[in-house]
Protein backbone atom coordinates (compact mmCIF):
# COMPACT_ATOMS: atom_id res chain seq x y z
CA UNK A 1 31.38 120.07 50.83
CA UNK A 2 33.33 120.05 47.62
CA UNK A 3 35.87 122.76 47.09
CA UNK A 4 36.79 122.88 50.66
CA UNK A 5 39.74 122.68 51.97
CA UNK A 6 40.22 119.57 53.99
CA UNK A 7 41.14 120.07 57.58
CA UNK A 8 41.35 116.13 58.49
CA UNK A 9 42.46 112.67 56.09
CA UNK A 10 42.24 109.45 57.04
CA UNK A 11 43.47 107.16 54.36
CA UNK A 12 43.52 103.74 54.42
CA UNK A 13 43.80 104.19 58.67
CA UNK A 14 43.63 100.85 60.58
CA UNK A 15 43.96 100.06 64.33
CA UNK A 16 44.67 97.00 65.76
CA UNK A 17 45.45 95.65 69.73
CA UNK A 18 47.26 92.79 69.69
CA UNK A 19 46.79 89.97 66.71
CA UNK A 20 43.14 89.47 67.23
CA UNK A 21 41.72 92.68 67.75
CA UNK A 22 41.26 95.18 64.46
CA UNK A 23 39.66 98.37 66.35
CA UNK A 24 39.80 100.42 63.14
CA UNK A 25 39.54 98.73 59.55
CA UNK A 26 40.90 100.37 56.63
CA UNK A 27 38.90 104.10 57.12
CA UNK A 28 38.95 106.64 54.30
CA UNK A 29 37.61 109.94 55.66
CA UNK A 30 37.92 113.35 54.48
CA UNK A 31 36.61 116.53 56.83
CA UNK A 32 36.72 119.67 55.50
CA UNK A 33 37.24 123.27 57.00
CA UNK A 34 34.53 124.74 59.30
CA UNK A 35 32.80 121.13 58.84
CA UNK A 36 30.62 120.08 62.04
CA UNK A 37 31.23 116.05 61.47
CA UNK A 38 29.79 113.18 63.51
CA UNK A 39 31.40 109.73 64.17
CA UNK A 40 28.42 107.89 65.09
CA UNK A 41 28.07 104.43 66.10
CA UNK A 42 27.23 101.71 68.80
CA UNK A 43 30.31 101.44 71.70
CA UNK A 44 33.18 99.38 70.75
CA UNK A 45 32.92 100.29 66.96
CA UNK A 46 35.76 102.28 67.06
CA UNK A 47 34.73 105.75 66.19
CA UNK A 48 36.45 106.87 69.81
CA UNK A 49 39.86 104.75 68.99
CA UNK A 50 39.82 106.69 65.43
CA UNK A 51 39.41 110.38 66.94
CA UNK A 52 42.19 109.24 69.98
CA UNK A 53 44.40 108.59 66.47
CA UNK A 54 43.29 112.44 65.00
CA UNK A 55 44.51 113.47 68.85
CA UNK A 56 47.73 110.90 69.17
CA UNK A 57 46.37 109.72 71.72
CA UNK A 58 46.93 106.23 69.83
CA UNK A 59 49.17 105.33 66.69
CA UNK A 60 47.66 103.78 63.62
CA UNK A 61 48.83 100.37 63.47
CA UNK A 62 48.34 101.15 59.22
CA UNK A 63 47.45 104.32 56.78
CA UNK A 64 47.80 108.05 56.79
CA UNK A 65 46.34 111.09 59.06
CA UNK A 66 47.06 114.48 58.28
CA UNK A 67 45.93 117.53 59.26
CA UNK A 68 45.28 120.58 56.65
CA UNK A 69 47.98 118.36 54.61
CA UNK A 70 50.21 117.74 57.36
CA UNK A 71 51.48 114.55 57.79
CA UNK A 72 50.87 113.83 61.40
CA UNK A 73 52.87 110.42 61.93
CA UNK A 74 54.14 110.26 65.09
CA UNK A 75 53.73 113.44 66.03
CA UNK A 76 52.99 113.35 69.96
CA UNK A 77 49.16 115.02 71.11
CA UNK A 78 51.13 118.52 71.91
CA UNK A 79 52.77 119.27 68.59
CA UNK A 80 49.29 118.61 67.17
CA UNK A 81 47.13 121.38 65.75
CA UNK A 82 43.86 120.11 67.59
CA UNK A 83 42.27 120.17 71.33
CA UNK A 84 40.53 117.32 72.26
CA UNK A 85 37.15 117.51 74.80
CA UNK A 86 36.03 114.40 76.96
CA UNK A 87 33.65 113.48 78.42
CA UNK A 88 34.89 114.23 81.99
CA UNK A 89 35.56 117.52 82.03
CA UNK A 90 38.78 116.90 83.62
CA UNK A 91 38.72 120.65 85.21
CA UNK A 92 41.27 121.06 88.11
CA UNK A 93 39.46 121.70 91.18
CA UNK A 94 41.33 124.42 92.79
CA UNK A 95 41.55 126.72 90.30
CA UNK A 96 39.23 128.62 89.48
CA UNK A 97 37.13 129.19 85.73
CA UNK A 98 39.25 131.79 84.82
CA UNK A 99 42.50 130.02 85.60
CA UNK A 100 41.07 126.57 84.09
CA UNK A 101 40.61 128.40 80.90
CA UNK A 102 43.71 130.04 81.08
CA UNK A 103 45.78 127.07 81.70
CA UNK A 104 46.77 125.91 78.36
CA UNK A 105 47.60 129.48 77.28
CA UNK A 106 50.18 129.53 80.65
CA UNK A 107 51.53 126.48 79.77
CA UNK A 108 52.45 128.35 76.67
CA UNK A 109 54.58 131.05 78.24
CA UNK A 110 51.54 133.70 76.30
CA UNK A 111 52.32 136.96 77.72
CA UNK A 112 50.00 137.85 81.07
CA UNK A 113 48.26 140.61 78.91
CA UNK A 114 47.47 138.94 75.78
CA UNK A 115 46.12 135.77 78.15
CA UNK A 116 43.51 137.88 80.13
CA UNK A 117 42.24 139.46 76.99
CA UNK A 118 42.04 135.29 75.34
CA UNK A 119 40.44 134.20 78.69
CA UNK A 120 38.04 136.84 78.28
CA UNK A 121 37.46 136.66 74.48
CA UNK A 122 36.57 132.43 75.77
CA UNK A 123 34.67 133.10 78.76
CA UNK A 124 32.22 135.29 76.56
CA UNK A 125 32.16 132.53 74.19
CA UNK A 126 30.05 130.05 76.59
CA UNK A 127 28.23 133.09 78.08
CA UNK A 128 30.01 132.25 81.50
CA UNK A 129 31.23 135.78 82.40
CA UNK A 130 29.80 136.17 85.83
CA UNK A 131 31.30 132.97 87.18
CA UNK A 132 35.46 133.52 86.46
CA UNK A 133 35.91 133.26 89.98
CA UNK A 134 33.67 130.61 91.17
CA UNK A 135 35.78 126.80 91.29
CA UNK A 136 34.45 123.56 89.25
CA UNK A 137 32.76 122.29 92.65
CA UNK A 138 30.59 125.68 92.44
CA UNK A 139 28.84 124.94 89.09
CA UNK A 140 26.21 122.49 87.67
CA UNK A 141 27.36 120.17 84.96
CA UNK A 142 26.29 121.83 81.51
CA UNK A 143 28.14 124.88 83.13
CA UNK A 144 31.42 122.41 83.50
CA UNK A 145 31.36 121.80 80.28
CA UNK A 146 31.08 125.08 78.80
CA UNK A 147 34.80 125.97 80.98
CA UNK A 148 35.64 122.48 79.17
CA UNK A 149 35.13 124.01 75.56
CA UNK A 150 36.28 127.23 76.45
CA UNK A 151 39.53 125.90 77.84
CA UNK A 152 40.29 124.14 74.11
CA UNK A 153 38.33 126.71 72.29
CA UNK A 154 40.88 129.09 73.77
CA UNK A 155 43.95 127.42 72.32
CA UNK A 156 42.30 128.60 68.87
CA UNK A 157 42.99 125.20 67.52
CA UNK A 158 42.59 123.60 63.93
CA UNK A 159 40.26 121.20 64.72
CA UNK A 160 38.25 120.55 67.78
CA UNK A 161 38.02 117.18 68.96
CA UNK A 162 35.40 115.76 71.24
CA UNK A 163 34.27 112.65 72.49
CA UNK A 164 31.01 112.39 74.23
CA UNK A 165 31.26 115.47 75.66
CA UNK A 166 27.55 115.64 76.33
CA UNK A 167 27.11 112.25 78.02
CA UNK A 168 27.43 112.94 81.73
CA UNK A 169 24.21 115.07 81.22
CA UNK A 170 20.26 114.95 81.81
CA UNK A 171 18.40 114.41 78.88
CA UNK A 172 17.05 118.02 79.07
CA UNK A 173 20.21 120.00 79.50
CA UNK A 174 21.86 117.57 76.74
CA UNK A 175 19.25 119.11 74.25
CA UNK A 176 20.16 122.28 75.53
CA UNK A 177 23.53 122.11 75.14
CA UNK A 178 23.30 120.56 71.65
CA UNK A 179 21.90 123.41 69.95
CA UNK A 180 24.33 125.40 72.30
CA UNK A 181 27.32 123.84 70.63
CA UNK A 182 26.34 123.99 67.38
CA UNK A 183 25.66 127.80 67.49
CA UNK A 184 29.12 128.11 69.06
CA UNK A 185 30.70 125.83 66.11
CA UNK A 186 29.33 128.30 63.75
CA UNK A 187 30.15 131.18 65.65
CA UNK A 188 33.83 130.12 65.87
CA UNK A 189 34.07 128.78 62.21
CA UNK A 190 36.61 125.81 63.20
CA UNK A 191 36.01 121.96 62.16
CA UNK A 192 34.50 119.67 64.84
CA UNK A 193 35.10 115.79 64.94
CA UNK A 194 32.39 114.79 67.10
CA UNK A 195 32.09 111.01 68.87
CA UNK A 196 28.88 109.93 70.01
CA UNK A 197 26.36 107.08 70.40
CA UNK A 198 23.28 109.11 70.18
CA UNK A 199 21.45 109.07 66.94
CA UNK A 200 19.97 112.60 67.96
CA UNK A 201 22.89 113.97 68.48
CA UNK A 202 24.58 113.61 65.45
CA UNK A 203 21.43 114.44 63.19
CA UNK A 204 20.72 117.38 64.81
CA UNK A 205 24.45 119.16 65.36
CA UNK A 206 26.12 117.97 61.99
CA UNK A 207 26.61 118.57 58.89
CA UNK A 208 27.34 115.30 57.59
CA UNK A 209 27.58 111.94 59.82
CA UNK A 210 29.49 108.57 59.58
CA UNK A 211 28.34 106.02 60.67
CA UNK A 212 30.83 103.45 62.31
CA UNK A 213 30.07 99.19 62.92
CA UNK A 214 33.01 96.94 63.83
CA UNK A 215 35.80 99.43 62.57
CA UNK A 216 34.36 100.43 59.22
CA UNK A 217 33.08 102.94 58.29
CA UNK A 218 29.59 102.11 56.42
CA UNK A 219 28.31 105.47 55.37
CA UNK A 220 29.05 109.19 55.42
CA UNK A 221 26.14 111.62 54.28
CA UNK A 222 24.22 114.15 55.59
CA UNK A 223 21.85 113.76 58.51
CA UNK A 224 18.55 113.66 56.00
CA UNK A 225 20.37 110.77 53.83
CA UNK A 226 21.59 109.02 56.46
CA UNK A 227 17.95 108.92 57.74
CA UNK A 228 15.85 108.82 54.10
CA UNK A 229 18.79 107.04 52.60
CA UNK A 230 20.36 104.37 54.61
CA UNK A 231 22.58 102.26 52.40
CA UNK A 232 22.87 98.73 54.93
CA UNK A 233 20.03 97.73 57.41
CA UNK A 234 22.67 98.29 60.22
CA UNK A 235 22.74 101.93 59.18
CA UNK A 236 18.88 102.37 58.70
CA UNK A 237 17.97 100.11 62.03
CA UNK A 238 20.90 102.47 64.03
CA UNK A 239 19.74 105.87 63.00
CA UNK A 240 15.80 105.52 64.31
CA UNK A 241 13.01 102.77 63.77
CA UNK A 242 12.01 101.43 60.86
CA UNK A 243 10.51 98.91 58.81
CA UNK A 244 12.14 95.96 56.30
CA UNK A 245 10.16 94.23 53.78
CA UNK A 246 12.49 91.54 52.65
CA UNK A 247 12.94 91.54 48.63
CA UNK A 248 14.99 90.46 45.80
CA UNK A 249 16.37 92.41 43.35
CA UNK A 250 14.52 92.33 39.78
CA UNK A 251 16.28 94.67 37.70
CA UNK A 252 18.60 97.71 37.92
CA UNK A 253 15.09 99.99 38.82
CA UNK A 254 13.04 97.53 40.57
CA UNK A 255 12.39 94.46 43.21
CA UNK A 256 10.13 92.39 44.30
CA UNK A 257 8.63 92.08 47.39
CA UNK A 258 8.48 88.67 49.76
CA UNK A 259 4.82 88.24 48.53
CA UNK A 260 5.14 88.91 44.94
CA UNK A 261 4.70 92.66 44.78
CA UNK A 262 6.80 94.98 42.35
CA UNK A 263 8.26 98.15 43.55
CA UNK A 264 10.30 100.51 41.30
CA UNK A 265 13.62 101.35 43.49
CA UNK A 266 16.82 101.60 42.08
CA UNK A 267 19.66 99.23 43.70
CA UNK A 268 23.17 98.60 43.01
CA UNK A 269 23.21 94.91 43.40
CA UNK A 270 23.01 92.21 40.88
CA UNK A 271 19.60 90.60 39.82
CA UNK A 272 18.83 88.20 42.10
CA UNK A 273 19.98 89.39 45.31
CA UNK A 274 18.89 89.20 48.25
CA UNK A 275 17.82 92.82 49.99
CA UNK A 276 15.56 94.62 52.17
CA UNK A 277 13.06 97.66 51.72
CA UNK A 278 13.47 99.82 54.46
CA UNK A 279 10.02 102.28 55.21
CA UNK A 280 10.26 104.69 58.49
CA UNK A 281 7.62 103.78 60.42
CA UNK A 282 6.19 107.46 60.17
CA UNK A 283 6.02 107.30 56.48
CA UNK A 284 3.37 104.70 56.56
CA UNK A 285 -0.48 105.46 56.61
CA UNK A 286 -3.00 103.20 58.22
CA UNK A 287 -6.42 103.65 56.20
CA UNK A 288 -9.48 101.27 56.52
CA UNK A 289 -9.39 98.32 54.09
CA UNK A 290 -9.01 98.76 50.54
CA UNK A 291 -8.48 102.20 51.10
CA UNK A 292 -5.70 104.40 50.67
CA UNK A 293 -4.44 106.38 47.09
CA UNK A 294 -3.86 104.48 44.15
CA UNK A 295 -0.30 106.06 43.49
CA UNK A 296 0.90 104.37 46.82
CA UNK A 297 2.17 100.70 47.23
CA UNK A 298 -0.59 98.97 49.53
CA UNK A 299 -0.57 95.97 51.51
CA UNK A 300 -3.63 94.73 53.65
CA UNK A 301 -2.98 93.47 56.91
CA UNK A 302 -4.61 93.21 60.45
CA UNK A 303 -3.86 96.12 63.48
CA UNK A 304 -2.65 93.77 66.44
CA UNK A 305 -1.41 96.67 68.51
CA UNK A 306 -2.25 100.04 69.48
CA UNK A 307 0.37 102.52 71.74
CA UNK A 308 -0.96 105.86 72.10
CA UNK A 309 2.33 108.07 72.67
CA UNK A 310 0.36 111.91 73.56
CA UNK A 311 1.83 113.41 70.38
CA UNK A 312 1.00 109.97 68.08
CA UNK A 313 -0.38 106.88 67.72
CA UNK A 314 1.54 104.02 67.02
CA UNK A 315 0.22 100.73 65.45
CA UNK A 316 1.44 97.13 65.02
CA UNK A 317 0.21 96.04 61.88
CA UNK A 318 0.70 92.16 60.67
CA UNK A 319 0.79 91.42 57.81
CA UNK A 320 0.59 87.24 56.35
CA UNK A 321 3.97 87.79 55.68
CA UNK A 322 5.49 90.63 58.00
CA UNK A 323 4.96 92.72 60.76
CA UNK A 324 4.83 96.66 60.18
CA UNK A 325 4.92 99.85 63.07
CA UNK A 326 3.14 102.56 61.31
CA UNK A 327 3.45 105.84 63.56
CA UNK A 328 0.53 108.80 62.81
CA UNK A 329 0.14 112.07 64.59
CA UNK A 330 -2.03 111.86 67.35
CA UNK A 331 -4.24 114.61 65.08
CA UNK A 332 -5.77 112.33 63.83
CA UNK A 333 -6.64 110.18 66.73
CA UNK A 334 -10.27 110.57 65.43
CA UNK A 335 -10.07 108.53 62.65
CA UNK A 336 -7.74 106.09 65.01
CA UNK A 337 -7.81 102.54 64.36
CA UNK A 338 -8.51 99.45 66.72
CA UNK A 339 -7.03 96.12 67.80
CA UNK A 340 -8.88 93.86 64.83
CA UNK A 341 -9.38 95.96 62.55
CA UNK A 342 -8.45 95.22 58.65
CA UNK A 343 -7.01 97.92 57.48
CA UNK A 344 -4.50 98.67 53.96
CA UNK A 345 -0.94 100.32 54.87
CA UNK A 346 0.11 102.69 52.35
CA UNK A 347 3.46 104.38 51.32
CA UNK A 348 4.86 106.40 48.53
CA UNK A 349 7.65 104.42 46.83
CA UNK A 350 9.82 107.66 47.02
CA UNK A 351 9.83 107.34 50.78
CA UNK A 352 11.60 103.49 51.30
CA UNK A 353 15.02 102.51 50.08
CA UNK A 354 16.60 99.50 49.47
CA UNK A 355 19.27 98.33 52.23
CA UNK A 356 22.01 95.31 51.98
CA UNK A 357 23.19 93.44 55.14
């Protein structure tokens, strides 16, 4: 993203309830124009407390916000260049879409003409033109949510702000609706600040992620290095499952495994320090024993479990030292292992990375 403008800054932001409570700990953040960005994290991490500071919905206890260089201080939520969508759509139930969408741009005092032909402009939007007249209590959820966006997207603001807005749904119609909104962020060009718990979410809508744990934020990257390249074992263990070989650090380029083994991975902590190897459980092959190519790291172990999944195969794989979840396409189900069996795991060095606490 360098060269962009920035649309949000955090610097130095903290948020604290009270003398024992620090919500939000010292978070540097930049977002940058037309950026799709993620705060993802656990609940109670703060990710929601630091987009309610973005809205002014809260006041930073500590640090800076601004918005495309603004200073936003205590600006109150109104004056604000941003629209904020929950996760209750919060739609008034006797108007109808039309006049839900339309609200903000009454509120306004926009002219009656220039408001129909915005209304319009947002009801196309989130391809909901044949239902301006129907009320909130006549549509199905995803379609309450598209009036949701279209009521902020309307406002043509900054930076759209939303916080879960996907939760209330079925799993199926959350999918849906997340390739939905991403087509629509593009379409519109504007930067999203999106809050959510879900892991899938975030990889597959943004285009970069941060990941949030007790206030700080631990990493911001894009969705494949967040996944490939998890920096802490919170990070790696959040984002999907995966393995940890506990190790210690040899050298600038390599460490060494809990059973003696070298690997060549570059690390940023001092010799001697204690880390973990971190191997998705789908980068791992299961071959018989002693088998397996010679340009992969090998260990031999014993399969203990077997979960067959309809699209793959999962095995539990101890090892004297370890336990490992290797996960192979159910294509090859043929060659599939069985409770017993010695077998060698197998994974190119390329494909683990080392992780600090």
């Amino acid at each position: 993203m360098d060269g962009q403008r920035p649309a949000v800054e955090l610097q130095g932001v903290v948020k604290r309830f009270g003398e024992e409570v620090t919500a939000v700990d010292h978070v540097n953040l930049t977002i940058t124009d037309g950026e799709f960005f993620s705060l993802l994290g656990p609940s109670g991490c703060g990710k929601t407390t630091t987009l309610r500071m973005v809205a002014g919905l809260e006041l930073p206890t500590a640090g800076s916000i601004r918005i495309h260089g603004e200073e936003m201080g205590l600006r109150p939520p109104n004056k604000r260049p941003v629209n904020t969508v929950f996760q209750s759509y919060a739609l008034f139930p006797h108007m109808t879409v039309a006049a839900n969408i339309g609200f903000g741009l009454e509120m306004r005092k926009v002219p009656k003409s220039e408001r129909r032909e915005q209304i319009d402009w947002a009801i196309d939007l989130v391809e909901m033109g044949n239902m301006a007249h129907r009320k909130p209590s006549q549509l199905s959820g995803g379609q309450q949510q598209r009036v949701a966006l279209a009521r902020a997207l309307v406002n043509r603001p900054e930076v759209l702000l939303l916080d879960e807005p996907l939760g209330a749904l079925d799993l199926k119609l959350r999918q849906q609706m997340q390739i939905e909104l991403k087509n629509l962020q593009r379409e519109v060009g504007i930067t999203f600040v999106y809050v959510t718990h879900d892991q899938e979410e975030a990889v597959t809508m943004s285009d970069r992620i941060g990941v949030m744990h007790d206030g700080k934020l631990l990493q911001i990257d894009s969705p494949e290095a967040i996944y490939e390249r998890p920096t802490t074992r919170f990070v790696a263990d959040f984002i999907g499952q995966t393995n940890f070989l506990e190790a210690t650090v040899a050298a600038a380029n390599e460490v060494v495994l809990a059973n003696g083994d070298r690997l060549l991975l570059a690390s940023d902590q001092p010799v001697g320090a204690s880390v973990a190897v971190t191997v998705r459980p789908e980068r791992l092959t299961v071959h018989r024993r002693g088998e397996g190519p010679e340009s992969q790291h090998r260990l031999d172990g014993l399969v203990e479990t077997v979960t067959y999944l309809g699209n793959a195969v999962v095995y539990g794989v101890g090892i004297d030292w370890m336990h490992l979840e290797v996960r192979c396409p159910a294509t090859l189900a043929g060659d599939r292992r069985d409770v017993g069996d010695e077998v060698t795991v197998s994974f190119e060095p390329e494909h683990a990375a080392v992780v600090i606490d």
